[in-house]
N, C-alpha and C. Protein backbone atom coordinates (compact mmCIF):
# COMPACT_ATOMS: atom_id res chain seq x y z
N UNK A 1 31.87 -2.39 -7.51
CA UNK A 1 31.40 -2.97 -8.75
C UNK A 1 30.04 -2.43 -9.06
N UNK A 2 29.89 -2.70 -10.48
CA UNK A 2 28.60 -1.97 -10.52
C UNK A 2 28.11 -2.91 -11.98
N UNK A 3 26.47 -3.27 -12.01
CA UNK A 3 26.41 -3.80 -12.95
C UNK A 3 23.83 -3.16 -13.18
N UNK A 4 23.96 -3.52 -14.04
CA UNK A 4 22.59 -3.31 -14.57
C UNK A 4 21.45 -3.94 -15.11
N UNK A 5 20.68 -4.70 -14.18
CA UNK A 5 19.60 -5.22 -14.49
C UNK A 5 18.89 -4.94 -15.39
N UNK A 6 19.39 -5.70 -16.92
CA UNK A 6 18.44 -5.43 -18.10
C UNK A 6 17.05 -5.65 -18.01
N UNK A 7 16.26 -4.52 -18.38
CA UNK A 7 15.03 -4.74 -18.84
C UNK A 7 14.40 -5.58 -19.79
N UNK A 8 13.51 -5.68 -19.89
CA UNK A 8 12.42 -6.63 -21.08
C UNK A 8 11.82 -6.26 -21.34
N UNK A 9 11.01 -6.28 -22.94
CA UNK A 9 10.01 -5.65 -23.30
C UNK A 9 8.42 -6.69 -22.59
N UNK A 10 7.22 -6.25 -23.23
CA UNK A 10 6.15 -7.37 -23.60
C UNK A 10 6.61 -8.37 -23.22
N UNK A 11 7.34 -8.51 -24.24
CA UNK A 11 7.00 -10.27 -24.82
C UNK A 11 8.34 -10.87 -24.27
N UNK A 12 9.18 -10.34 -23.40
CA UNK A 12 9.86 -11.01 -22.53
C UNK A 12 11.27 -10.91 -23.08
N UNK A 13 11.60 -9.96 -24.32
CA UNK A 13 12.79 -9.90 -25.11
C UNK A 13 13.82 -8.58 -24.25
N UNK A 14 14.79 -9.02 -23.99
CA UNK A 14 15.78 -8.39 -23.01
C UNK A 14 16.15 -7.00 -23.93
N UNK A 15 16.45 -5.70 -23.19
CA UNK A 15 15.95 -4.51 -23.80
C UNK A 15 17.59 -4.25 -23.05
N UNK A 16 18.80 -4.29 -23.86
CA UNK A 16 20.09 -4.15 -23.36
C UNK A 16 20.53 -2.75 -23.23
N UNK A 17 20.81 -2.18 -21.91
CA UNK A 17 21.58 -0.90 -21.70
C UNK A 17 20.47 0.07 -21.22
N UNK A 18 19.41 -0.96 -20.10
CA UNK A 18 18.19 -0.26 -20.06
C UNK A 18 18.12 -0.92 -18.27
N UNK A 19 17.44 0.06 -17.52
CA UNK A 19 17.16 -1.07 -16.32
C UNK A 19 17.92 -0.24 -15.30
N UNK A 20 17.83 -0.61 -14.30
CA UNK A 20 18.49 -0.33 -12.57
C UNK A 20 20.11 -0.52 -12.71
N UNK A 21 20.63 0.64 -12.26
CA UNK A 21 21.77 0.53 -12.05
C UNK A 21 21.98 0.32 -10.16
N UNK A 22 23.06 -0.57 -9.80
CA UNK A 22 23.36 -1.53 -8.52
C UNK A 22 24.90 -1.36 -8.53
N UNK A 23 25.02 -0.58 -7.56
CA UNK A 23 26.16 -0.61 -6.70
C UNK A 23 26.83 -1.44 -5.63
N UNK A 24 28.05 -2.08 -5.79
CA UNK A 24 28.24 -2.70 -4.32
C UNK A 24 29.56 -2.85 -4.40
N UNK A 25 29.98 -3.38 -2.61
CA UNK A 25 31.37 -3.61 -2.91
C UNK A 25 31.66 -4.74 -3.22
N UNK A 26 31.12 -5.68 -3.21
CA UNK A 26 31.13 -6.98 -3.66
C UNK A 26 29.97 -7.69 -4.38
N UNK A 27 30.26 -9.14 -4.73
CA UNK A 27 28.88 -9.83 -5.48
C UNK A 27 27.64 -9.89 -4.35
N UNK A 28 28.03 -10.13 -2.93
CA UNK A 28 26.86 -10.33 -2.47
C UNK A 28 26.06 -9.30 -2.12
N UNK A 29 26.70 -7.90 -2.01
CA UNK A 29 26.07 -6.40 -1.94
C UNK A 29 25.42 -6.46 -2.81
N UNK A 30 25.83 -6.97 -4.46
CA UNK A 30 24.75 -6.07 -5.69
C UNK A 30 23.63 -7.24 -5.90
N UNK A 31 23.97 -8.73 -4.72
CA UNK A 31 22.66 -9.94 -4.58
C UNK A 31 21.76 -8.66 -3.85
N UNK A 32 22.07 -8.01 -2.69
CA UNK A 32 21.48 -7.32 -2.11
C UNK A 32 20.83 -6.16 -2.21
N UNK A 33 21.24 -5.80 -3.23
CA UNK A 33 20.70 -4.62 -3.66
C UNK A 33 19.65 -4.91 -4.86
N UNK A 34 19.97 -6.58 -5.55
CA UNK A 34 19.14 -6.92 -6.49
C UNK A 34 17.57 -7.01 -5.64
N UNK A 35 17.60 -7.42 -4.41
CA UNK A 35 16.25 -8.08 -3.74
C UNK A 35 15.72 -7.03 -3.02
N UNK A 36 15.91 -5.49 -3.17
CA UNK A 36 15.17 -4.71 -2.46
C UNK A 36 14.44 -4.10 -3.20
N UNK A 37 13.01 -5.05 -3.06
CA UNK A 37 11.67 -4.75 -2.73
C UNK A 37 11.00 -5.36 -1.96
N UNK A 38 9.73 -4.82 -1.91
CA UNK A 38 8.78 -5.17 -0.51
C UNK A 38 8.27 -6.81 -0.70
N UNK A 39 8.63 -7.34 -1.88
CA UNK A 39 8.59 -8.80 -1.59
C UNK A 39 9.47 -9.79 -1.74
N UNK A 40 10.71 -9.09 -1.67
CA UNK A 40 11.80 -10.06 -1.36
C UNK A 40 12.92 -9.68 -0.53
N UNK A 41 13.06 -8.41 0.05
CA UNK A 41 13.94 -7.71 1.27
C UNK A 41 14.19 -8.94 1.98
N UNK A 42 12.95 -9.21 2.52
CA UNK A 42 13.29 -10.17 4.12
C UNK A 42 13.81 -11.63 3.43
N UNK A 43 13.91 -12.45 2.01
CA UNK A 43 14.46 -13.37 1.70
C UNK A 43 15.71 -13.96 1.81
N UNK A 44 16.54 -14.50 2.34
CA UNK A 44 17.39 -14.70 2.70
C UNK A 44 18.32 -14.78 1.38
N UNK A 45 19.40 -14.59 0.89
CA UNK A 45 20.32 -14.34 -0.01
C UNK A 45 20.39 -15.67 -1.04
N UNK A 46 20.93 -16.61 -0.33
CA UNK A 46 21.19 -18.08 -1.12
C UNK A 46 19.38 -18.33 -1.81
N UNK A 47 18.62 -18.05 -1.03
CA UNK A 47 17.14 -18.64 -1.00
C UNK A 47 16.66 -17.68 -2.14
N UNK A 48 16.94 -16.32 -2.14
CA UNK A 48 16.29 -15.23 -3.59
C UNK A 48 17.10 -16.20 -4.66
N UNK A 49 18.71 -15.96 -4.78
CA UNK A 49 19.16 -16.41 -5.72
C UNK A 49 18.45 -17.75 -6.47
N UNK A 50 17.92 -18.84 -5.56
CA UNK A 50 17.58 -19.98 -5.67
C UNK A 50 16.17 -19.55 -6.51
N UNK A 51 15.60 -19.00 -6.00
CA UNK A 51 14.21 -18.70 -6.71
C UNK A 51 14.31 -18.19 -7.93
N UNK A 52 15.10 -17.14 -8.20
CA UNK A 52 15.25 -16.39 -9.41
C UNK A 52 16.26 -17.34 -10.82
N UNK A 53 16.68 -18.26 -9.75
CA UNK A 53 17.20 -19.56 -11.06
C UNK A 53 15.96 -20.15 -11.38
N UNK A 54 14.86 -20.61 -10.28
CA UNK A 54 13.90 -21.36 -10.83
C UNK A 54 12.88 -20.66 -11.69
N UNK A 55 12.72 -19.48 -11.24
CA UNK A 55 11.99 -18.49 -12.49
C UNK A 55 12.61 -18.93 -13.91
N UNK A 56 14.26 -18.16 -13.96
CA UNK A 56 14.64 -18.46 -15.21
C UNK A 56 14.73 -19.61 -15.92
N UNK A 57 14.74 -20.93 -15.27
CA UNK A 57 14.92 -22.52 -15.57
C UNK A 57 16.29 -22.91 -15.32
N UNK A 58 16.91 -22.30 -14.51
CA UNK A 58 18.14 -22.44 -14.33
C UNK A 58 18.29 -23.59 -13.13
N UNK A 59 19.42 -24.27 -13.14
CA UNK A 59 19.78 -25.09 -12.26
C UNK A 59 20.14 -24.82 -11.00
N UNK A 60 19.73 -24.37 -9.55
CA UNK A 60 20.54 -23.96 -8.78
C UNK A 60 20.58 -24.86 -8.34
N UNK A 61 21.22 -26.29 -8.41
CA UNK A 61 21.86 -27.01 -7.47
C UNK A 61 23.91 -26.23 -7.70
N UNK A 62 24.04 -25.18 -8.68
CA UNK A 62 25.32 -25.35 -8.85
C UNK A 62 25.66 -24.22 -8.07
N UNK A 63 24.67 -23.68 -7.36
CA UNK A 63 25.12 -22.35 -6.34
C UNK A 63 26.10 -22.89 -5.01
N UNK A 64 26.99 -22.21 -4.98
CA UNK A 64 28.23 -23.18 -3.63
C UNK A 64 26.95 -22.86 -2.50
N UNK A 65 27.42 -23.10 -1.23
CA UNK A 65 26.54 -23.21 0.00
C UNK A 65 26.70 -21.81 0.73
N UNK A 66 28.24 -21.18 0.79
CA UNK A 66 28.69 -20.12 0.88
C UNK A 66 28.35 -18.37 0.13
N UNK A 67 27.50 -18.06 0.83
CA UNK A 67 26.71 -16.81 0.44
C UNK A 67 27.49 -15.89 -0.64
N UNK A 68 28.57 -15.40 -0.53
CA UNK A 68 29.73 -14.68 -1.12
C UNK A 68 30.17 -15.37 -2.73
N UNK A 69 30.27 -17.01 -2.51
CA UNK A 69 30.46 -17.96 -3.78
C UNK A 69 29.06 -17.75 -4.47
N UNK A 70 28.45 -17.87 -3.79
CA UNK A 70 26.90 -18.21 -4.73
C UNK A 70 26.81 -16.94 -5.55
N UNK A 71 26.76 -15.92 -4.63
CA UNK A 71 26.68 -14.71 -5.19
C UNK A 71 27.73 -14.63 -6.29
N UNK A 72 28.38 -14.66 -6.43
CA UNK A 72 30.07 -14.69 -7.25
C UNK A 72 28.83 -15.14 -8.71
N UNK A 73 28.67 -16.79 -8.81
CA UNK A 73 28.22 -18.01 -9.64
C UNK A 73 26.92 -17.18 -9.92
N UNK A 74 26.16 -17.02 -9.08
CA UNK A 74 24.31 -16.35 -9.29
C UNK A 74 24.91 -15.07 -10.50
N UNK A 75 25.60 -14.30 -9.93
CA UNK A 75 25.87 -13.22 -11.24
C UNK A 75 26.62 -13.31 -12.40
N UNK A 76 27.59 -14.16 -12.59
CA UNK A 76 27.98 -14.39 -13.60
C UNK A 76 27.03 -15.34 -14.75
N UNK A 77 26.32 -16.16 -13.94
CA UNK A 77 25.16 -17.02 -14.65
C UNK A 77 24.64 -15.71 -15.66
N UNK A 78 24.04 -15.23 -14.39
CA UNK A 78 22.78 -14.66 -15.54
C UNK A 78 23.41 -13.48 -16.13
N UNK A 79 24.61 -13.05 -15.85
CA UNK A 79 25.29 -12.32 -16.93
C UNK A 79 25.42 -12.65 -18.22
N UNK A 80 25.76 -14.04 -18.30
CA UNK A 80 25.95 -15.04 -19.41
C UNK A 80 24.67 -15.28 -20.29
N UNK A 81 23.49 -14.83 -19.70
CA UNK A 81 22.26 -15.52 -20.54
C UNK A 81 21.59 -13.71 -20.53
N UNK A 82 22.07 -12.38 -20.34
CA UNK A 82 22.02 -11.30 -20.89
C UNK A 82 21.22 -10.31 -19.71
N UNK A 83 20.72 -11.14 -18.83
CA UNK A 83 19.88 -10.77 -17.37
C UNK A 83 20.35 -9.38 -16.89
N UNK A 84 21.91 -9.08 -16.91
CA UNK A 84 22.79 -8.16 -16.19
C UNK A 84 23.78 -7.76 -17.33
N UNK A 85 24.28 -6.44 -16.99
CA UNK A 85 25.55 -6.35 -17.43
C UNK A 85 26.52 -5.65 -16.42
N UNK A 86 27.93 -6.25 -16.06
CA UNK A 86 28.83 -5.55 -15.39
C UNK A 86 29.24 -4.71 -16.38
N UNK A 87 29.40 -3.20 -16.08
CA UNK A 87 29.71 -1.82 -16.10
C UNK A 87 31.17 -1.50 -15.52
N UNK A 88 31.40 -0.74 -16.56
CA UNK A 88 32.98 -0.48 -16.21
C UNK A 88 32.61 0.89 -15.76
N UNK A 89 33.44 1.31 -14.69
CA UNK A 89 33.58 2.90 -14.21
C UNK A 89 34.22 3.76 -15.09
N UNK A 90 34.14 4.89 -15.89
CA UNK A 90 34.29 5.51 -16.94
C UNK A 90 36.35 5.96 -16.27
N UNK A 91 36.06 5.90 -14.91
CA UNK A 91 37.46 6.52 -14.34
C UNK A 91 38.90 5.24 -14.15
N UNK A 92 38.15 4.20 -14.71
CA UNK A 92 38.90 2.98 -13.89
C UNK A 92 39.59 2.81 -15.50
N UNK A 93 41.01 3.51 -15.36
CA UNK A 93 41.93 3.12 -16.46
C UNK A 93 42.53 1.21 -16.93
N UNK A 94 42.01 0.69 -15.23
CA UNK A 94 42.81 -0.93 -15.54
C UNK A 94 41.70 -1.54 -15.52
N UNK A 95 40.30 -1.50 -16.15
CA UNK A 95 39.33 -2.08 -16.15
C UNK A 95 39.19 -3.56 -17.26
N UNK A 96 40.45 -3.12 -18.02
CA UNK A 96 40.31 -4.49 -19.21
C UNK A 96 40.89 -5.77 -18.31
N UNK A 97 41.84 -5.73 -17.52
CA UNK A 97 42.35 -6.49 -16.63
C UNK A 97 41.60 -7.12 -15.54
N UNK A 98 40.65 -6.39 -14.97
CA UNK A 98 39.29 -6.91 -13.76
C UNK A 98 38.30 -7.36 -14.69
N UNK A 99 38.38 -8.43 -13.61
CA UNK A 99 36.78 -9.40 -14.23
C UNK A 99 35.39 -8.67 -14.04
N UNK A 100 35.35 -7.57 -12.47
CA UNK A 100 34.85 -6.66 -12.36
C UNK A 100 34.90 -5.41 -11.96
N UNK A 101 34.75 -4.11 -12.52
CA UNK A 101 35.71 -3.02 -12.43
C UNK A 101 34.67 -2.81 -10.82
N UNK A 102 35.24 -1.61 -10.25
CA UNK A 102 34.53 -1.42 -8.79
C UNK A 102 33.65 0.04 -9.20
N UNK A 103 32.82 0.36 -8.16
CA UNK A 103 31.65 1.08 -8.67
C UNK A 103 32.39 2.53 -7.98
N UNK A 104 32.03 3.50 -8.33
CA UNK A 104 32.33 4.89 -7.92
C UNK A 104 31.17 5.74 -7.47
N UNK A 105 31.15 6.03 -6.12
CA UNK A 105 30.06 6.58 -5.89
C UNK A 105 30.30 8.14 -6.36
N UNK A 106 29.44 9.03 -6.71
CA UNK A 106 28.93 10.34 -7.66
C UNK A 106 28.61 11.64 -6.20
């Protein structure tokens, strides 16, 4: 799967089709790949997600307890409010059918 951490301008207005592209084989790989930098690597998975709801004002009491679920719920959230976008692989002909197409490494 593969999806892209939209950018923001200034003033905090989401700058769509712009930003880090994140590879993984699953939701909790591209949690993992969301938290590598030098101040959130060592954060534990459920615990980044948790923070980055409270940044946004988001509720994380609705994250499951299960690292893999949360991750699942953490990305579709902020997919929904424009944070991310899942990316379809240009090669993946059954991509209208997946909720998320899978990423192709280059």
């Amino acid at each position: 799967m593969k999806v892209r951490i939209n950018e923001c301008d200034l003033n905090g207005k989401l700058i769509h089709n712009s930003g880090e592209l994140i590879c993984g084989d699953n939701y909790l790989a591209i949690v993992e790949g969301m938290k590598l930098s030098p101040f959130t690597a060592g954060i534990e998975p459920l615990t980044y997600m948790r923070e980055v709801f409270g940044r946004l004002g988001l509720d994380a009491a609705i994250l499951p307890a299960e690292p893999e679920d949360a991750a699942r719920e953490f990305l579709l959230k902020i997919a929904s409010i424009g944070r991310i976008q899942f990316l379809v692989d240009s090669g993946d002909e059954d991509y209208e059918r997946k909720e998320v197409p899978p990423c192709t490494k280059d």
